[in-house]
Protein backbone atom coordinates (compact mmCIF):
# COMPACT_ATOMS: atom_id res chain seq x y z
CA UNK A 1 -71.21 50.56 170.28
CA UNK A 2 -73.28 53.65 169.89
CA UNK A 3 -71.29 56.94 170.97
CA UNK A 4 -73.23 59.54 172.29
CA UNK A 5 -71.79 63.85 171.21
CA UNK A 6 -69.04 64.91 172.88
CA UNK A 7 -69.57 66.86 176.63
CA UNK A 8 -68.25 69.20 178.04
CA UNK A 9 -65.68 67.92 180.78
CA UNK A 10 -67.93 69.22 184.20
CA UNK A 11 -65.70 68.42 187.60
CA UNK A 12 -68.19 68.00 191.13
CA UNK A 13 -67.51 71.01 192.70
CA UNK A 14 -68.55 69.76 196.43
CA UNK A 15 -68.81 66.70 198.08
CA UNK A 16 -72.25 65.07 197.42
CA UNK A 17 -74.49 61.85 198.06
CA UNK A 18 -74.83 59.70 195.09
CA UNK A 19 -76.52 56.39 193.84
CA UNK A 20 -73.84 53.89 193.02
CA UNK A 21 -74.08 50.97 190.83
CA UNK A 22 -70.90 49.30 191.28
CA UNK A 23 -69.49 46.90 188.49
CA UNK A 24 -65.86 45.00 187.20
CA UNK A 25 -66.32 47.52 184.55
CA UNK A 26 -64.51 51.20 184.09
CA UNK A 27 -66.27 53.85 182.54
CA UNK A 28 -64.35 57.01 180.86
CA UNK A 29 -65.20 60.41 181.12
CA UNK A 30 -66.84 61.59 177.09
CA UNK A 31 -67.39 57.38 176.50
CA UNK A 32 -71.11 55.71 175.89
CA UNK A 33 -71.83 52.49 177.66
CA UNK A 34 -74.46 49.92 177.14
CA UNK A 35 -76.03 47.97 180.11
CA UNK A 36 -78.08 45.35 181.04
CA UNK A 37 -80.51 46.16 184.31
CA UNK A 38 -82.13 42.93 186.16
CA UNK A 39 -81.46 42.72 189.62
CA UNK A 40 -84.51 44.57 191.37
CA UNK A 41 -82.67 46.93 193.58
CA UNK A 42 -81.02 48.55 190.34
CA UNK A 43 -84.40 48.37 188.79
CA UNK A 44 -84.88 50.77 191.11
CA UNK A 45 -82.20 52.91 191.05
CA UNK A 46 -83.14 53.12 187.00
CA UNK A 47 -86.33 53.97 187.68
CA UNK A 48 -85.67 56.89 190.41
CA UNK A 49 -82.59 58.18 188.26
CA UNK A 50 -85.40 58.48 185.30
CA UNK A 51 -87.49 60.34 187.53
CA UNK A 52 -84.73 62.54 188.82
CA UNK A 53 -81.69 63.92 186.57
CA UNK A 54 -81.39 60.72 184.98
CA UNK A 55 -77.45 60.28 186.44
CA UNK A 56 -76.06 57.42 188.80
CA UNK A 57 -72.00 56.44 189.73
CA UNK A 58 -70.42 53.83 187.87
CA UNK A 59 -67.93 52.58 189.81
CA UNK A 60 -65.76 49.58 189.87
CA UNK A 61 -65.48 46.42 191.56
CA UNK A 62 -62.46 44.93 191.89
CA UNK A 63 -62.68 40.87 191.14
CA UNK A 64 -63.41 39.18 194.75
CA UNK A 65 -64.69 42.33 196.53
CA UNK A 66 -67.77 42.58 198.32
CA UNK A 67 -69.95 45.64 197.63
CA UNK A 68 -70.02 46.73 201.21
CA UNK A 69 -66.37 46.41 200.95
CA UNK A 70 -65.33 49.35 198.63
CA UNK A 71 -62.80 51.46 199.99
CA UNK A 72 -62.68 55.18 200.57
CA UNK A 73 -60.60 56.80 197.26
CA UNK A 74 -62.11 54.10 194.89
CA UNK A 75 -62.52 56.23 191.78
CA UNK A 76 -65.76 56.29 189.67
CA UNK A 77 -67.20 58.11 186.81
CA UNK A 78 -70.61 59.91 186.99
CA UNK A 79 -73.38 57.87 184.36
CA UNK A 80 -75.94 59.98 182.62
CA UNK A 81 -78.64 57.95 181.37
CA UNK A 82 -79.30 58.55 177.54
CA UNK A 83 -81.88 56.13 176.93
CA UNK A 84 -83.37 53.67 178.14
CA UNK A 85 -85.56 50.58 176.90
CA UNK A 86 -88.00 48.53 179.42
CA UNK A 87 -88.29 44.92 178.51
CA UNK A 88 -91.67 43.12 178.82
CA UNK A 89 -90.07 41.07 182.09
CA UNK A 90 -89.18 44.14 183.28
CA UNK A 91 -85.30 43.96 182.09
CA UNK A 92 -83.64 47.09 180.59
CA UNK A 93 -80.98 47.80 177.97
CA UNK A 94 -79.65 51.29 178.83
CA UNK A 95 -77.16 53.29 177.19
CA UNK A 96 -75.03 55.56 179.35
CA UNK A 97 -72.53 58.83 178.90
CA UNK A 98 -69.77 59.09 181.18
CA UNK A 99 -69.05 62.44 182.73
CA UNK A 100 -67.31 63.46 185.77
CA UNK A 101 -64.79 61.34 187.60
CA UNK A 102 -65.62 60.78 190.97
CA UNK A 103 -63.71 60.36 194.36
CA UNK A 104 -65.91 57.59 196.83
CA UNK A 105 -65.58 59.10 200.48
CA UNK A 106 -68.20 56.26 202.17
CA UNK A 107 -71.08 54.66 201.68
CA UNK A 108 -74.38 55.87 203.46
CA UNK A 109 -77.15 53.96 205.40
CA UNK A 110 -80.07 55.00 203.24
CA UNK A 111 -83.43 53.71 202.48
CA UNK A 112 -83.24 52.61 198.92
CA UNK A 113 -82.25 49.09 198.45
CA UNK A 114 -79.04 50.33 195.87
CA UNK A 115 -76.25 51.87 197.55
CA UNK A 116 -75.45 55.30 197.81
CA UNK A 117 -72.19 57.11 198.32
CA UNK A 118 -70.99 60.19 199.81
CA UNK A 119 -68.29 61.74 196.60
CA UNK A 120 -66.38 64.45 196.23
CA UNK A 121 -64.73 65.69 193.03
CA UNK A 122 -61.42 63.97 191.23
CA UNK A 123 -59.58 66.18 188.71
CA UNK A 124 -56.71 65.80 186.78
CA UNK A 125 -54.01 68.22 188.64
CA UNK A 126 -52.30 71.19 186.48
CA UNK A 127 -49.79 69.78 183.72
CA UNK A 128 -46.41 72.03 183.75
CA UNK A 129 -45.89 71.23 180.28
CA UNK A 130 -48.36 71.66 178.30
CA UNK A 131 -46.54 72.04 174.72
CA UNK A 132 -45.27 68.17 175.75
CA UNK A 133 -48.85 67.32 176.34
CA UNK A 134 -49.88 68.39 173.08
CA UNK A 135 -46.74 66.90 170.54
CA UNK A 136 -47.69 63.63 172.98
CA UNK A 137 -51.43 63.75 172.15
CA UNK A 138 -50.33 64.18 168.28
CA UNK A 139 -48.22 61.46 168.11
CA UNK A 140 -50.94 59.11 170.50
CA UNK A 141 -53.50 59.98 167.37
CA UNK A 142 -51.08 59.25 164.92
CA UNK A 143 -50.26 55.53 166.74
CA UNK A 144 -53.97 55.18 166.60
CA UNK A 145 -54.66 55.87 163.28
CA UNK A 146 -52.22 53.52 162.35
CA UNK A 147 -53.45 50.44 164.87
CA UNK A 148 -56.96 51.14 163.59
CA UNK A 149 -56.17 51.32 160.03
CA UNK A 150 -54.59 48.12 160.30
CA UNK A 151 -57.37 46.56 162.04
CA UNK A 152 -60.26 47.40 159.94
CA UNK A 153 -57.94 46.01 156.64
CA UNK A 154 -57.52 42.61 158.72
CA UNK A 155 -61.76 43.04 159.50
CA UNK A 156 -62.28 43.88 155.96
CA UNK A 157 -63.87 46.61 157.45
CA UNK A 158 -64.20 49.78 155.30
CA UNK A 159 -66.00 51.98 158.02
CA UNK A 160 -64.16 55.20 158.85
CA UNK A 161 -62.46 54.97 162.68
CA UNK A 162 -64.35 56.56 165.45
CA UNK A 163 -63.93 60.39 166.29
CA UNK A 164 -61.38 61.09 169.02
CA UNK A 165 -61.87 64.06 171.40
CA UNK A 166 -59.83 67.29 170.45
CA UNK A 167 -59.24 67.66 174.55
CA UNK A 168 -55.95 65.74 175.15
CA UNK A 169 -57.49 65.03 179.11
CA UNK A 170 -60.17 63.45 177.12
CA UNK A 171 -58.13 61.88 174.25
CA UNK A 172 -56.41 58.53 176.67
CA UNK A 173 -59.99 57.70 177.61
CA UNK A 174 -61.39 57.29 174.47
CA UNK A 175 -58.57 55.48 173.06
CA UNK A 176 -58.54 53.01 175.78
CA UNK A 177 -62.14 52.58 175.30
CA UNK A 178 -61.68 51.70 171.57
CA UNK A 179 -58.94 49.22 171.72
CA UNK A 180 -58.23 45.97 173.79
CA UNK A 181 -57.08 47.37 177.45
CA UNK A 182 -57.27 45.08 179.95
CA UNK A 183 -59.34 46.10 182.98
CA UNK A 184 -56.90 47.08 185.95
CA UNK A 185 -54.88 49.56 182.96
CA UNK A 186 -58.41 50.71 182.41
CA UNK A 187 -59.11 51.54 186.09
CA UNK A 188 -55.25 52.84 186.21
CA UNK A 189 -56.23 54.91 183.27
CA UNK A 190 -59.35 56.60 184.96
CA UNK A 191 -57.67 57.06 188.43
CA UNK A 192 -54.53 58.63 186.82
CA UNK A 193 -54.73 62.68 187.95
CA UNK A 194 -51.99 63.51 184.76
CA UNK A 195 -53.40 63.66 181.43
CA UNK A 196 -49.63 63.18 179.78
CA UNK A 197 -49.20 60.36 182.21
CA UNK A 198 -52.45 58.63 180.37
CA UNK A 199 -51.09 59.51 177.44
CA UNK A 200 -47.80 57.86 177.71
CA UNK A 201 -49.77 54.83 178.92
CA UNK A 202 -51.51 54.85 175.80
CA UNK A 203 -48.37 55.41 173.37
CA UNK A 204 -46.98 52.37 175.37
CA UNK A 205 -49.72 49.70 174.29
CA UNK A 206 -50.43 50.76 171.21
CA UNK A 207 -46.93 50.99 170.33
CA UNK A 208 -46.77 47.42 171.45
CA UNK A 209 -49.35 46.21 169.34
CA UNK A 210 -48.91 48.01 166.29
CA UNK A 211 -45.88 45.90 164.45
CA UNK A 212 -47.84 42.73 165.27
CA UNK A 213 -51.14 44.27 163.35
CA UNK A 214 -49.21 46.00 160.44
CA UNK A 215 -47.39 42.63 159.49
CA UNK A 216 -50.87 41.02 159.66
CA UNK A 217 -52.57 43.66 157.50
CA UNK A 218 -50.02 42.58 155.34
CA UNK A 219 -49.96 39.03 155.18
CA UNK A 220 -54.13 39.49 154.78
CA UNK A 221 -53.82 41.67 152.02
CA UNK A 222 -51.80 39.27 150.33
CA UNK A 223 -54.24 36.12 150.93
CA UNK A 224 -56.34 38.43 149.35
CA UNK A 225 -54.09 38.22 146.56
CA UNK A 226 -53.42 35.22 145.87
CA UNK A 227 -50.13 35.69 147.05
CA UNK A 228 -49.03 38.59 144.45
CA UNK A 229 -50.60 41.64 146.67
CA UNK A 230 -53.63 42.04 144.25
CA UNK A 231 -57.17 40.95 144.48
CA UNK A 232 -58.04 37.65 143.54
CA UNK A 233 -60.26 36.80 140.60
CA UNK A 234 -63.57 36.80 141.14
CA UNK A 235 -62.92 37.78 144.67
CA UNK A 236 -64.68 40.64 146.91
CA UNK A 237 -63.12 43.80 145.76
């Protein structure tokens, strides 16, 4: 996945109207996403968010719930557009930035065959502990390191791991993004108002999966071997 620079973390400072594109997918706050536009209506949307300031709200859709359906407080994330590629069908592949979170207040009759929304801003609220927030976002970079490190030996992969955020509010978000979080601890994740509360959340699953991945680092460095920990002969150094 491409990763677009890091952004400043902008909150909505007033309620506002704003195209929705809603989707069983979660998008963080300082994250890139790729998507796939066919269905006409968000065809449209693209094409009016190009000719406007290119931004739309993701927001999700829980499994076996109708569009029309979404309820007041479902939580989004604001989608900036950074590029964009037309297919000769009339497809696109876009790539999108996440920024603000979003609060969903209604939906609006409107003209445009998308949907639009009336939202109003969703910020974390003030942490009263902010030295715990910090040793907690060390020791959530040090899990990761680990987990990722262990990963890319059982991938044979020798690329570096991706950049994480230096804002802790930030740091849970791009984390989840990176690993294997299932979808509802994803939405969890982007509706939770405490950054040490996403952080602990974090700590918790990766600390779950790291033994399994460390003993399997192992045992693949060893089939590498031949058993003795070294490389075998004529092998892929």
């Amino acid at each position: 996945m491409v990763f677009s620079a890091r952004r400043p973390y902008i909150a909505v400072v007033a309620a506002r109207t704003l195209p929705l594109f809603p989707l069983p997918v979660v998008l963080f706050p300082g994250v890139a996403l790729p998507l796939h536009i066919f269905e006409p209506r968000y065809r449209r949307l693209l094409a009016d968010c190009l000719d406007g300031d290119r931004r739309f709200g993701l927001i999700f859709l829980p499994e076996a719930t109708a569009e029309r359906d979404l309820p007041p407080g479902q939580i989004g994330c604001v989608a900036r557009i950074e590029s964009a590629e037309t297919l000769a069908d009339g497809r696109s592949n876009i790539i999108v930035a996440g920024e603000e979170r979003f609060r969903l207040e209604r939906l609006i009759d409107a003209p445009e065959p998308y949907h639009m929304g009336e939202v109003s801003a969703y910020e974390d609220a003030l942490e009263t502990d902010g030295a715990s927030l910090e040793v907690v976002a060390r020791e959530v970079r040090a899990a990761f390191d680990r987990v990722a490190r262990a990963a890319r030996r059982i991938a044979d992969d020798r690329s570096p791991p991706p950049d994480l955020p230096d804002d802790p509010a930030l740091l849970a978000f791009r984390i989840a993004d990176a690993v294997d979080t299932p979808l509802l601890v994803r939405y969890d994740l982007l509706a939770s108002r405490s950054a040490l509360r996403r952080l602990r959340e974090m700590e918790r699953l990766l600390a779950s999966a790291l033994g399994a991945l460390e003993r399997r680092a192992v045992l693949h460095d060893r089939a590498r071997g031949n058993g003795h920990g070294g490389e075998l002969q004529g092998g892929a150094p």
